[in-house]
C-alpha atoms as a PDB file:
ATOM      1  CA  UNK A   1       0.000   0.000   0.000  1.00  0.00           C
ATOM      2  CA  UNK A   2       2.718   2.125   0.623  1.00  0.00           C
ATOM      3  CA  UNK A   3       4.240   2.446  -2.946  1.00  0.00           C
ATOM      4  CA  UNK A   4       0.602   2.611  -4.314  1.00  0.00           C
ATOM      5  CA  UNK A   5       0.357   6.312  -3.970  1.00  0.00           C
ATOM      6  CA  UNK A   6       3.493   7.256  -5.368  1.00  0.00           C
ATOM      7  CA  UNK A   7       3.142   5.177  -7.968  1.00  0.00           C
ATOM      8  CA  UNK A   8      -0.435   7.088  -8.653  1.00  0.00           C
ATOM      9  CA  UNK A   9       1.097  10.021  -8.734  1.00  0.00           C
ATOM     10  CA  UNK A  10       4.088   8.856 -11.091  1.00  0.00           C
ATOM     11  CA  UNK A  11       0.862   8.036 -13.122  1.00  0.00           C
ATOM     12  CA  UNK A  12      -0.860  11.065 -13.072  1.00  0.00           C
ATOM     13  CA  UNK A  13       2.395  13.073 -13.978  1.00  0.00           C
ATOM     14  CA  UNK A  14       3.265  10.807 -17.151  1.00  0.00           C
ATOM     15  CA  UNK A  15      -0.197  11.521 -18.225  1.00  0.00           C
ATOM     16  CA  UNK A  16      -0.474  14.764 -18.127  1.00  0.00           C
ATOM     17  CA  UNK A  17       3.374  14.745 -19.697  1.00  0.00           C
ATOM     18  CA  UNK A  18       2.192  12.779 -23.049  1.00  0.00           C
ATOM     19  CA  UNK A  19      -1.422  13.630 -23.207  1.00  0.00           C
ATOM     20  CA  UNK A  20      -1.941  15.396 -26.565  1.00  0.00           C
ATOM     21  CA  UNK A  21      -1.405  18.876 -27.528  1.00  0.00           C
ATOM     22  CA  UNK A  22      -4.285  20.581 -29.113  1.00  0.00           C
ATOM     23  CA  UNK A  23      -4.196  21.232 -32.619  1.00  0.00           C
ATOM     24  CA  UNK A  24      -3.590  24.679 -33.619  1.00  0.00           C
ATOM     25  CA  UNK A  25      -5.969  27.163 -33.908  1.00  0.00           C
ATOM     26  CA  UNK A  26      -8.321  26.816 -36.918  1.00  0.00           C
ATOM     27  CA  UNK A  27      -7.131  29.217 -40.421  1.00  0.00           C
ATOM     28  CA  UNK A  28      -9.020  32.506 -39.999  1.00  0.00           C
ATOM     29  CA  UNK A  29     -10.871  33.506 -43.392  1.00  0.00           C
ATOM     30  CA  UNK A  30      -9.045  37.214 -43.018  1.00  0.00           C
ATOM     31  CA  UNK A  31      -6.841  38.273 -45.907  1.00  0.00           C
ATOM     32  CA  UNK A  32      -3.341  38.988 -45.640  1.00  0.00           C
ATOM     33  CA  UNK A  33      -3.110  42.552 -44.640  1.00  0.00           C
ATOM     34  CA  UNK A  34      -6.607  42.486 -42.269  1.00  0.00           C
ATOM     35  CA  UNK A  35      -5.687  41.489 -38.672  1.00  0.00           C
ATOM     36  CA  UNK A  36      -7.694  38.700 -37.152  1.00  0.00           C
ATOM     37  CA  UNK A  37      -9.840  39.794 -34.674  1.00  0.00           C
ATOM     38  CA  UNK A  38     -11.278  36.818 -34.080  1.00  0.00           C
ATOM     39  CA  UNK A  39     -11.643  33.167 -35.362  1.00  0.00           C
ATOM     40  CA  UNK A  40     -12.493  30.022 -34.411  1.00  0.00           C
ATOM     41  CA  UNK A  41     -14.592  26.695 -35.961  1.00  0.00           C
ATOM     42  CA  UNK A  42     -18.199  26.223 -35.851  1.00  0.00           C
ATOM     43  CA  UNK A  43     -19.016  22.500 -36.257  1.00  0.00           C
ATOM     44  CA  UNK A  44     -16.743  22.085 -39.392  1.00  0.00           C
ATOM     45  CA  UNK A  45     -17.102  25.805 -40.666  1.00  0.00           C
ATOM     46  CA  UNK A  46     -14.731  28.551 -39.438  1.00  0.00           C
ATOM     47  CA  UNK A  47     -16.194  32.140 -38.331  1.00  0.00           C
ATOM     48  CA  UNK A  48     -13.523  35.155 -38.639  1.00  0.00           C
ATOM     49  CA  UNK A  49     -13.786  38.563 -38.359  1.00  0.00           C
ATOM     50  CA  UNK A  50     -11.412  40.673 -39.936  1.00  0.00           C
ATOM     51  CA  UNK A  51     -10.039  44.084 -39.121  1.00  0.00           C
ATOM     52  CA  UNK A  52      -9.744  46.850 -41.792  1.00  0.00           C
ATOM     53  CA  UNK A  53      -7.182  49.480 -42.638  1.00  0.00           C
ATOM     54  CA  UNK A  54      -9.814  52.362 -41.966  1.00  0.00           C
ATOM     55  CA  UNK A  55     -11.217  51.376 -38.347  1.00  0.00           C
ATOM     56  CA  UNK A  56     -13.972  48.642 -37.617  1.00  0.00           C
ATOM     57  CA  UNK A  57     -13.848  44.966 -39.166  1.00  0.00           C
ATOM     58  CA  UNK A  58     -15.267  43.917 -41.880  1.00  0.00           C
END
């Protein structure tokens, strides 16, 4: 019983050591020169909204 909680815990650690990294975040629809605001996938579509040279976001 004695080595069973380090042993958990040896467990634990390795998990959270491999468990996988999340994919990176999803292409944003913005052209080259508009910043990205903001992006992210919907279901299997991706929403963006784009910045413009001008002010607001397009």
């Amino acid at each position: 019983m004695n080595c069973l909680v380090p042993a958990a815990a040896l467990f634990a650690a390795m998990a959270a050591i491999t468990a996988p990294v999340q994919a990176k975040p999803p292409a944003s629809l913005c052209r080259a020169p508009e910043p990205v605001l903001f992006t992210c996938r919907v279901g299997t579509k991706t929403v963006s909204i784009c910045g413009r040279e001008e002010g607001g976001a397009s």
